[in-house]
C-alpha atoms as a PDB file:
ATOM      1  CA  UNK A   1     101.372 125.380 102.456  1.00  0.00           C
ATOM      2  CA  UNK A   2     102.832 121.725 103.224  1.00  0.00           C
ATOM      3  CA  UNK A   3     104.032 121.570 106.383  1.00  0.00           C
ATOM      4  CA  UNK A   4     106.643 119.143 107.927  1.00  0.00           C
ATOM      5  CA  UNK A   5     103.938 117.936 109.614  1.00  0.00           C
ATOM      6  CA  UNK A   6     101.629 117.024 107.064  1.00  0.00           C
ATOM      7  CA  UNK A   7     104.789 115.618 105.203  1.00  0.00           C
ATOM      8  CA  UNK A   8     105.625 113.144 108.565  1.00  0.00           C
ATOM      9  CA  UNK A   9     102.338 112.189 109.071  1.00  0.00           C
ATOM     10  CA  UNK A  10     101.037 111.071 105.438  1.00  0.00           C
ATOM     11  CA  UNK A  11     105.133 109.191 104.907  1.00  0.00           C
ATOM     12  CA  UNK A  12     103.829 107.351 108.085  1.00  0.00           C
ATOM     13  CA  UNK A  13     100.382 106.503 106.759  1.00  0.00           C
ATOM     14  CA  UNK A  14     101.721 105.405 103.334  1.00  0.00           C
ATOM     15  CA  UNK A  15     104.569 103.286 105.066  1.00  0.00           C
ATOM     16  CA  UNK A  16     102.144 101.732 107.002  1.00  0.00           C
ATOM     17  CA  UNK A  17      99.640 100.894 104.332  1.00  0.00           C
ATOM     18  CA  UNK A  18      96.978 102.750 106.081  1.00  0.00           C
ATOM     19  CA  UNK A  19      94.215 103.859 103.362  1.00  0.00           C
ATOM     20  CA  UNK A  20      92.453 107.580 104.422  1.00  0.00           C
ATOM     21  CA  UNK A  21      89.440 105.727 105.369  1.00  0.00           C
ATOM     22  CA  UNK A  22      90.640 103.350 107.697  1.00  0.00           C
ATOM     23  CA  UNK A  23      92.906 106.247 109.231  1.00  0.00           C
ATOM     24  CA  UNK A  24      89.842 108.752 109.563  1.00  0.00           C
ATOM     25  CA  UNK A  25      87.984 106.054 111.471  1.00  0.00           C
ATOM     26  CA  UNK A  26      90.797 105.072 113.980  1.00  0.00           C
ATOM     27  CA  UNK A  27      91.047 109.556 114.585  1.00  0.00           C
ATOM     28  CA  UNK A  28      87.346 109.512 114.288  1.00  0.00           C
ATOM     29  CA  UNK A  29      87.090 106.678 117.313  1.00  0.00           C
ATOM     30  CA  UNK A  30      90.048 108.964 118.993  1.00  0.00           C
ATOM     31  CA  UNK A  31      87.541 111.780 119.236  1.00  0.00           C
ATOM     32  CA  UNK A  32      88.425 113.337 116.295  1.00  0.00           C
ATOM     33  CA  UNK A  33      85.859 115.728 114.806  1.00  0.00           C
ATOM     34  CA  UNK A  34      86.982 116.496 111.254  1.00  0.00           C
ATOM     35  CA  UNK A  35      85.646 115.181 107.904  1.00  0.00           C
ATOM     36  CA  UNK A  36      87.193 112.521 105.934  1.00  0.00           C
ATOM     37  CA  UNK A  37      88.298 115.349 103.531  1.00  0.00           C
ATOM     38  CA  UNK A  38      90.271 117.524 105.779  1.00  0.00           C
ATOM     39  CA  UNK A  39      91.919 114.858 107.167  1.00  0.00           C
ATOM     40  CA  UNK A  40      93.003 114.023 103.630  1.00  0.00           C
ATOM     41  CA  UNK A  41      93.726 117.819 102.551  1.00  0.00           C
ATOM     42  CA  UNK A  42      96.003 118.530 105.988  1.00  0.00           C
ATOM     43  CA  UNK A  43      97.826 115.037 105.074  1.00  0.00           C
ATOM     44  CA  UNK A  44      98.924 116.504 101.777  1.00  0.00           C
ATOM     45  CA  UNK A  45      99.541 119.914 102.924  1.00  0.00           C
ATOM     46  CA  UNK A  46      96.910 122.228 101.871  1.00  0.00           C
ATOM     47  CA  UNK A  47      94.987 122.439 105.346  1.00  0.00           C
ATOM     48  CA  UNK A  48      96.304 123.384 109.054  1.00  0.00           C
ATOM     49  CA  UNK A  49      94.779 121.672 111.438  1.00  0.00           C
ATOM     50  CA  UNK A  50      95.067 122.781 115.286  1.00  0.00           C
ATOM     51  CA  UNK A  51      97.599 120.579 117.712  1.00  0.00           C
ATOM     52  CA  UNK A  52      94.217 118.776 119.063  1.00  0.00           C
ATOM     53  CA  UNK A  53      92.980 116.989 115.667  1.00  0.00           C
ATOM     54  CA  UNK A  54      97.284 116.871 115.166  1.00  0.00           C
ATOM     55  CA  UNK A  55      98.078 114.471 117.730  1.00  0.00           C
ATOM     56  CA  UNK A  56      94.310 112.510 117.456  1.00  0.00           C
ATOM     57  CA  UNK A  57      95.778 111.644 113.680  1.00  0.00           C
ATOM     58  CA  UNK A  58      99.466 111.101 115.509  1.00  0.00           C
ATOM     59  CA  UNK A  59      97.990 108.779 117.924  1.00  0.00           C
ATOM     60  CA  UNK A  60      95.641 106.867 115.649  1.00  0.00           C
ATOM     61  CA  UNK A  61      98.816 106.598 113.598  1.00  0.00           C
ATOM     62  CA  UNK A  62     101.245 105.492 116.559  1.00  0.00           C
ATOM     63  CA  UNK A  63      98.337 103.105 117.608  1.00  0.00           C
ATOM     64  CA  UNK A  64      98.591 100.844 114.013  1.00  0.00           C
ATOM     65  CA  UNK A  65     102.661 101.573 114.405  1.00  0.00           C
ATOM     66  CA  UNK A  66     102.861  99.459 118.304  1.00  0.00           C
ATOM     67  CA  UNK A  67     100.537  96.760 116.793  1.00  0.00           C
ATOM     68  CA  UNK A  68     103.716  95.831 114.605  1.00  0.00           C
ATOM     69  CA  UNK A  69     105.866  96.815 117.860  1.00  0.00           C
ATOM     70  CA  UNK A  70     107.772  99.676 116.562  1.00  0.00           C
ATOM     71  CA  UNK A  71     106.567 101.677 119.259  1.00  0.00           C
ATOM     72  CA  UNK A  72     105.162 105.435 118.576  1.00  0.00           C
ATOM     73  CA  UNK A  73     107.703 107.156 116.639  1.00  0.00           C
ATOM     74  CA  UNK A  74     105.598 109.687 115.751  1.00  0.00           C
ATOM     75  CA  UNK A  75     105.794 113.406 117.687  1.00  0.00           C
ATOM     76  CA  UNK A  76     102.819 115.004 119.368  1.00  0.00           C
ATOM     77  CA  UNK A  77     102.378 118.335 118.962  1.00  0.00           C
ATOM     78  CA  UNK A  78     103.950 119.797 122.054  1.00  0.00           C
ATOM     79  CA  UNK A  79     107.039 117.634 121.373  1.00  0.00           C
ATOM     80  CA  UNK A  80     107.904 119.593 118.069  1.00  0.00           C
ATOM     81  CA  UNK A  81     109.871 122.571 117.563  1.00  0.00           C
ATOM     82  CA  UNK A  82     107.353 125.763 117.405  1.00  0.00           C
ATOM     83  CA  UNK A  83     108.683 126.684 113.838  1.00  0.00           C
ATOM     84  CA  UNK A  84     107.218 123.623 112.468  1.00  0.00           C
END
């Protein structure tokens, strides 16, 4: 069940050095509502997650990518193609 998502997102993480923990906090202090665990299992692939708790872990991602300036490169949800 990995998605393209999933696949993004946890490239992203590991490029940026981000450990699970650290990245469930920053979606945690987002709002974010989901357990350290299914953040883990939707980053490699075996949980869906809803576009909400998608873009909390794109933003707390994006967030860590502008403090090294490189902007938010990252898509939210409603910026992907509905196939994905």
């Amino acid at each position: 069940m990995v998605t393209s998502r999933a696949v993004a997102l946890e490239a992203a993480r590991s490029m940026l050095g981000v450990s699970l923990d650290d990245l469930w906090v920053d979606y945690l202090g987002l709002g974010g509502h989901l357990m350290p665990w299914h953040v883990e299992a939707f980053l490699s692939g075996s949980r869906v997650v809803d576009d909400r708790d998608h873009d909390l872990i794109v933003q707390a991602l994006n967030e860590r990518f502008l403090d090294l300036d490189a902007d938010h490169p990252l898509a939210y949800a409603d910026e992907l193609a509905p196939a994905d």
